[in-house]
N, C-alpha and C. Protein backbone atom coordinates (compact mmCIF):
# COMPACT_ATOMS: atom_id res chain seq x y z
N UNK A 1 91.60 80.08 103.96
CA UNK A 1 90.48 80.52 104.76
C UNK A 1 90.41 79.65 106.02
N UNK A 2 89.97 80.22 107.32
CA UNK A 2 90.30 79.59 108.18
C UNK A 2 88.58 78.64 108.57
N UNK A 3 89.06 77.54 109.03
CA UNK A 3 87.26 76.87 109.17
C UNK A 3 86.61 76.48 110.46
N UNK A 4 85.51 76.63 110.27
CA UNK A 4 84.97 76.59 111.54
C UNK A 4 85.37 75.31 112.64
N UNK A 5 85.65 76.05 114.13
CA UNK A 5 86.02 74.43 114.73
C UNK A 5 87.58 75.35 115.21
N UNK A 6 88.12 74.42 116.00
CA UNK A 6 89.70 74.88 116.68
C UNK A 6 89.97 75.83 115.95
N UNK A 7 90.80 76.88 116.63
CA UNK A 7 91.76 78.06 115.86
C UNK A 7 92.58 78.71 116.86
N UNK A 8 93.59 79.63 116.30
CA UNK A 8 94.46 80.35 117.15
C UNK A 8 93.63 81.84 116.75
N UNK A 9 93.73 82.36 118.09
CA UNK A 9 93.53 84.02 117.64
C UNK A 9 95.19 84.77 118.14
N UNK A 10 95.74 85.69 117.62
CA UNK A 10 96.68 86.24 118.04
C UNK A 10 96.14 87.67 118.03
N UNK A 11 96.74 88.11 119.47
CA UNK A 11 96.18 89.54 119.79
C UNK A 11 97.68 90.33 120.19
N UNK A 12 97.62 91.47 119.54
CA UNK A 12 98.38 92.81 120.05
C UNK A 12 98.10 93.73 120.05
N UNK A 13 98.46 94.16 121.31
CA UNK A 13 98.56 95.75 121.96
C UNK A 13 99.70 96.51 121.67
N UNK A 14 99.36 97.74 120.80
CA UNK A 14 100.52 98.24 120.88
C UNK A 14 99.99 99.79 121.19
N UNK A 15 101.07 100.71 120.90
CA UNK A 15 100.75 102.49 121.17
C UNK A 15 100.32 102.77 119.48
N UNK A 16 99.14 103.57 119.19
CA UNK A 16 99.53 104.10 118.19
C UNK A 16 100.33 104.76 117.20
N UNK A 17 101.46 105.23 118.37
CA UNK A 17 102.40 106.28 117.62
C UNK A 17 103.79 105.54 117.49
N UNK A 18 103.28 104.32 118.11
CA UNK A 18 104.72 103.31 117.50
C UNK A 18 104.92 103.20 116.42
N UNK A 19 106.17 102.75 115.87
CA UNK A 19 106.19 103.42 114.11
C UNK A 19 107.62 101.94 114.43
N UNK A 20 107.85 102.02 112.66
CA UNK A 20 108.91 100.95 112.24
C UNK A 20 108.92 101.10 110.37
N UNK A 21 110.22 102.08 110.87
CA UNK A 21 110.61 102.26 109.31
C UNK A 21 109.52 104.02 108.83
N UNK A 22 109.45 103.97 109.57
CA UNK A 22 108.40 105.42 109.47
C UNK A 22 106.75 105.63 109.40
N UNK A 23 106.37 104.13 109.66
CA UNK A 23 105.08 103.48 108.84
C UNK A 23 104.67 103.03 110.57
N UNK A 24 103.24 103.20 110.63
CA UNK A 24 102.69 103.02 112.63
C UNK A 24 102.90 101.31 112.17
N UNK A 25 102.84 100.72 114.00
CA UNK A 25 103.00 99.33 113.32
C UNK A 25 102.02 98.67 112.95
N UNK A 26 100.79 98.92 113.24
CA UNK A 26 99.74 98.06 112.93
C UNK A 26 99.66 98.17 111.69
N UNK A 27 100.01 99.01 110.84
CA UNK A 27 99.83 98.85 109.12
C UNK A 27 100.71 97.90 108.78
N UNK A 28 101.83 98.06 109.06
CA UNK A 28 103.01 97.33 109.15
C UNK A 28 102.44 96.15 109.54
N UNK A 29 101.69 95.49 110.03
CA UNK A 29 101.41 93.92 110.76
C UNK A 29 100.45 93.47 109.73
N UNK A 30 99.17 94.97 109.47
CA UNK A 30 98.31 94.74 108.71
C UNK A 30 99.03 94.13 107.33
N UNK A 31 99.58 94.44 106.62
CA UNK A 31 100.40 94.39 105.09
C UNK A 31 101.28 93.05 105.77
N UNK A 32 102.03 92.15 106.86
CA UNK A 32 102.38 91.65 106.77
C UNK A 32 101.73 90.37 106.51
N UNK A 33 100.34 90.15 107.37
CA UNK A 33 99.06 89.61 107.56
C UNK A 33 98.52 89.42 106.44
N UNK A 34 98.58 89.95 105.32
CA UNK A 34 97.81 90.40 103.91
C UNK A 34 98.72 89.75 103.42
N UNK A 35 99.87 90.13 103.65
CA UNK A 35 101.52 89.18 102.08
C UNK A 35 101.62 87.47 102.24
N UNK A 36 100.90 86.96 104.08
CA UNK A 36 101.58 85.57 104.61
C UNK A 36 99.72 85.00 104.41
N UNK A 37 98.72 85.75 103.60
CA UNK A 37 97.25 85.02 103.76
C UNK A 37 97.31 84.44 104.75
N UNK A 38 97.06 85.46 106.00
CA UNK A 38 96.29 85.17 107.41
C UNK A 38 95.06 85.47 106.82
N UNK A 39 93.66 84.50 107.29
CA UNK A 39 93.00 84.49 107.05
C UNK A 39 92.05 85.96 107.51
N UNK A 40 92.35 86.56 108.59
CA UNK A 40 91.50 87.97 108.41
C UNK A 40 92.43 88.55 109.89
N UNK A 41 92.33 89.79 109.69
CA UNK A 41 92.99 90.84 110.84
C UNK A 41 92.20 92.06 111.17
N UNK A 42 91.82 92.51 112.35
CA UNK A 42 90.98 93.62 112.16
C UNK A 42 92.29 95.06 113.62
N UNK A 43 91.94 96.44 113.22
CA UNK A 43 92.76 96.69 114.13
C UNK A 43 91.16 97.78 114.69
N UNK A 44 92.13 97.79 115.98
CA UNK A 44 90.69 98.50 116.44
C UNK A 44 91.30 99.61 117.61
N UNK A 45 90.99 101.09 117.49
CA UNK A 45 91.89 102.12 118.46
C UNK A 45 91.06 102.38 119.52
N UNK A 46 91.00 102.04 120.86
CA UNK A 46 90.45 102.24 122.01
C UNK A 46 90.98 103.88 122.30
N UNK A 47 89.44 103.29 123.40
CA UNK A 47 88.95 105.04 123.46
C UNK A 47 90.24 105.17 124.67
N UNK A 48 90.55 104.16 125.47
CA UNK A 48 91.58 104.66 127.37
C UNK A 48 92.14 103.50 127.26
N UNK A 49 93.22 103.56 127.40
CA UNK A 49 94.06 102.35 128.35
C UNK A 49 95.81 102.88 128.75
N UNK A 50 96.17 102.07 129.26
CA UNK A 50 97.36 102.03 129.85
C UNK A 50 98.23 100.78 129.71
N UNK A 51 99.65 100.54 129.91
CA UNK A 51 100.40 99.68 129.86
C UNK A 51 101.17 99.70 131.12
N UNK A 52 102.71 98.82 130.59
CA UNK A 52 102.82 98.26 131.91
C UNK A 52 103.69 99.54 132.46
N UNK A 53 103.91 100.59 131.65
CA UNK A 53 104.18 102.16 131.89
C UNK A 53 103.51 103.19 132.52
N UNK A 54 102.76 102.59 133.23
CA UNK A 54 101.63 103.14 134.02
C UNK A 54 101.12 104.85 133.45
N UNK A 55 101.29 105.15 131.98
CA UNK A 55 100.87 106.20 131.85
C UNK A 55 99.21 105.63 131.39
N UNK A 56 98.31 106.84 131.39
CA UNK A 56 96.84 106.62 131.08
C UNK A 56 96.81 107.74 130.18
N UNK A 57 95.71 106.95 128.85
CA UNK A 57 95.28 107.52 128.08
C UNK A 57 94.40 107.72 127.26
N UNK A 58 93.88 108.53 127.60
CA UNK A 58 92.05 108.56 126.78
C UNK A 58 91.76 109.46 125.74
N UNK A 59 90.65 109.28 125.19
CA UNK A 59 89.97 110.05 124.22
C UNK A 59 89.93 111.31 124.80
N UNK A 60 89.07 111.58 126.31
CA UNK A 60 88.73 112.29 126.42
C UNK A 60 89.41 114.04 126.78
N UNK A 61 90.79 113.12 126.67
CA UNK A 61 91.66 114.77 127.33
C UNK A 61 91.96 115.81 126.08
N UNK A 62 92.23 114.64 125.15
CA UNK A 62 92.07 115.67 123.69
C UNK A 62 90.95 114.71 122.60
N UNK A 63 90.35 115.75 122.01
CA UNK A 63 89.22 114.99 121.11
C UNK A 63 89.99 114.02 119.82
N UNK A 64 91.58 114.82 119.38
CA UNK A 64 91.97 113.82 118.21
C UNK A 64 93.18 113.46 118.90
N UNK A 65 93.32 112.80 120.20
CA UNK A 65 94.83 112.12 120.95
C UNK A 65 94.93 111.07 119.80
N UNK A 66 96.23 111.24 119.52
CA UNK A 66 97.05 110.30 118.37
C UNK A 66 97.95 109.28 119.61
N UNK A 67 97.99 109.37 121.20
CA UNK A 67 98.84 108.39 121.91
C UNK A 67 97.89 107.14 122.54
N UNK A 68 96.42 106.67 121.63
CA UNK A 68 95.65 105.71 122.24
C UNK A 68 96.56 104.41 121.94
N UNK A 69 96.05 103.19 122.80
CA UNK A 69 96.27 102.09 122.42
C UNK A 69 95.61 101.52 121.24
N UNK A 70 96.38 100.67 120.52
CA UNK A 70 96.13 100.05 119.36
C UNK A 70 95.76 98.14 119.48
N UNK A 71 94.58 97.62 119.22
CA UNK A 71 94.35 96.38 119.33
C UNK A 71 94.54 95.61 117.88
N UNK A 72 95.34 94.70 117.40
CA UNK A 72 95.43 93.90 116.05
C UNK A 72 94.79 92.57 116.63
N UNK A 73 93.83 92.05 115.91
CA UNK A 73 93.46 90.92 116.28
C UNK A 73 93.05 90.01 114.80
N UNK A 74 93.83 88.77 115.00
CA UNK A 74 94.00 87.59 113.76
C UNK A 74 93.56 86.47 114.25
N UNK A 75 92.78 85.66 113.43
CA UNK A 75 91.75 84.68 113.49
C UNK A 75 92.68 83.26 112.26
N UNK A 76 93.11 82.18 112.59
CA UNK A 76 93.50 81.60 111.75
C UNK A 76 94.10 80.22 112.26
N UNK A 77 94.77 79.25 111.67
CA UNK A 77 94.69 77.94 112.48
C UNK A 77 96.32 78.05 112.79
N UNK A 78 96.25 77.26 113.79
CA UNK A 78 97.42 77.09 114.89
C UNK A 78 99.33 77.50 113.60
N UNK A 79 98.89 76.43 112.62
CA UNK A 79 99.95 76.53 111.52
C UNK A 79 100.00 78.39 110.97
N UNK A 80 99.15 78.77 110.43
CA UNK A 80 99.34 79.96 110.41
C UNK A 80 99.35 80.80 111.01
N UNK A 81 98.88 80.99 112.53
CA UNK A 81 100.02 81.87 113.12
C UNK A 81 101.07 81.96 113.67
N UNK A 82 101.46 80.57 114.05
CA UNK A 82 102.99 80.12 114.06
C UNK A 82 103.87 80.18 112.92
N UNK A 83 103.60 80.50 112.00
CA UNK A 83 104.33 80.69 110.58
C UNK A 83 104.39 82.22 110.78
N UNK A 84 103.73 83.12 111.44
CA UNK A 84 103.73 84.29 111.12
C UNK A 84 104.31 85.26 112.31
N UNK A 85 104.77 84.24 113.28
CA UNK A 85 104.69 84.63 114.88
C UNK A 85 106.33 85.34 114.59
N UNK A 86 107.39 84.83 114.28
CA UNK A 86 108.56 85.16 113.77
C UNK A 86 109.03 87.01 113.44
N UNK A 87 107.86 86.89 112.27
CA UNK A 87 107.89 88.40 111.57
C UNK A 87 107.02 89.20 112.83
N UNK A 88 105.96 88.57 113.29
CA UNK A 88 105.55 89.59 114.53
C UNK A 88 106.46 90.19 115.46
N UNK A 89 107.04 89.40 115.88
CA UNK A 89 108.23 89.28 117.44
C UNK A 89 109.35 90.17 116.59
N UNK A 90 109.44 89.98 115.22
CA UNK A 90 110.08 91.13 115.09
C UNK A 90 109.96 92.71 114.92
N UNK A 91 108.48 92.37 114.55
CA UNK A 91 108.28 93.95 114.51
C UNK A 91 107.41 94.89 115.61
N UNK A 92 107.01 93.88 116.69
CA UNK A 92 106.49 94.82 117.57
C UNK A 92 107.87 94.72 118.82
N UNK A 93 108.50 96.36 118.60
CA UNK A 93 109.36 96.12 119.91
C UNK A 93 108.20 96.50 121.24
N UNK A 94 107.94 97.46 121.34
CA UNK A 94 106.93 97.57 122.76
C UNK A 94 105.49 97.47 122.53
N UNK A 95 104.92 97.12 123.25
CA UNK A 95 103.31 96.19 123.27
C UNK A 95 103.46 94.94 123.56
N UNK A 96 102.22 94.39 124.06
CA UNK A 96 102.13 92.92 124.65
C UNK A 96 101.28 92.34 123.22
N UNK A 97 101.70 90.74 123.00
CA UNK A 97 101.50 89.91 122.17
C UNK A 97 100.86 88.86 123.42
N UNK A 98 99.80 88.41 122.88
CA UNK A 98 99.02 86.83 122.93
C UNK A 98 98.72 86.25 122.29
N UNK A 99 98.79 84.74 122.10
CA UNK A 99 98.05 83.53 121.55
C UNK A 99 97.04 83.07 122.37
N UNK A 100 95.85 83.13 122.21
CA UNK A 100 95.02 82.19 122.81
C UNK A 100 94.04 81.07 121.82
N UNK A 101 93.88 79.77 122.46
CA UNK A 101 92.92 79.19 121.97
C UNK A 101 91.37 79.43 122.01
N UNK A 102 90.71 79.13 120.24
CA UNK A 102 89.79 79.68 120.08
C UNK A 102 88.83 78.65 119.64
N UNK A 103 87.25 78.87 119.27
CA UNK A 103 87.03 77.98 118.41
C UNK A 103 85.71 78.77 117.39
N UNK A 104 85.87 78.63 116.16
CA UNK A 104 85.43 79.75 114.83
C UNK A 104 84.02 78.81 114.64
N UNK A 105 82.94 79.64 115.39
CA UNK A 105 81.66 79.46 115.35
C UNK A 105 81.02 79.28 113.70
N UNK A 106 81.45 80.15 113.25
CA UNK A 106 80.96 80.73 111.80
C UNK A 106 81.91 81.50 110.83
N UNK A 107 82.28 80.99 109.69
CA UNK A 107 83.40 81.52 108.77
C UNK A 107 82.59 81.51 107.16
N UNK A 108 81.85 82.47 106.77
CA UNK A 108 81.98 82.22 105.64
C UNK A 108 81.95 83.25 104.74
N UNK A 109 82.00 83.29 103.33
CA UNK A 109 82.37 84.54 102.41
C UNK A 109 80.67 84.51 101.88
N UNK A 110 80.17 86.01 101.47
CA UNK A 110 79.23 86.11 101.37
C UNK A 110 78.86 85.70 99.90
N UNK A 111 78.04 84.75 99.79
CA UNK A 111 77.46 84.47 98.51
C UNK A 111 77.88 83.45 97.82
N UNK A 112 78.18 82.47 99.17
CA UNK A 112 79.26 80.92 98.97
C UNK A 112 78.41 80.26 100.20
């Protein structure tokens, strides 16, 4: 569990309809994230964005567009996501990856 005070967050952007092995990748990151106990991962599908492919893409041109961008974002200390950075770099071929420094206001499990 990761504790309050310094941390790494690692963030990726990828396309939704990116796939690896037949599976989109964020499940694929999700399940990798889950097997290496990163302390938590959330993915989150924006409504518009674009890459460095200058195509644009929103919710609004079709109500169920399956080509939005995809956000994975992991919360955990410097050691674990450098332990995990390896299997990332391998499995996202297109999308942008960041590390930035963080610091974890509040971490706790409910009813502890």
């Amino acid at each position: 569990m990761v504790k309050n005070g310094p941390a790494k967050k690692l963030t990726i952007y990828v396309d939704e309809t990116e796939k690896l092995h037949g599976k989109p990748v964020y499940e694929v990151l999700m399940n990798l994230f889950l097997k290496k106990k990163i302390a938590g991962a959330s993915v989150f599908r924006g409504v518009a964005g674009y890459g460095s492919h200058g195509v644009f893409h929103t919710a609004k041109m079709l109500e169920l567009s399956t080509d939005l961008p995809v956000r994975i974002e992991v919360v955990d200390s410097e050691e674990m996501i450098n332990g995990v950075m390896p299997d990332v770099l391998a499995t996202v071929e297109k999308g942008l990856i960041e590390v930035s420094d963080t610091n974890v206001i509040k971490c706790c499990i409910k009813g502890k």
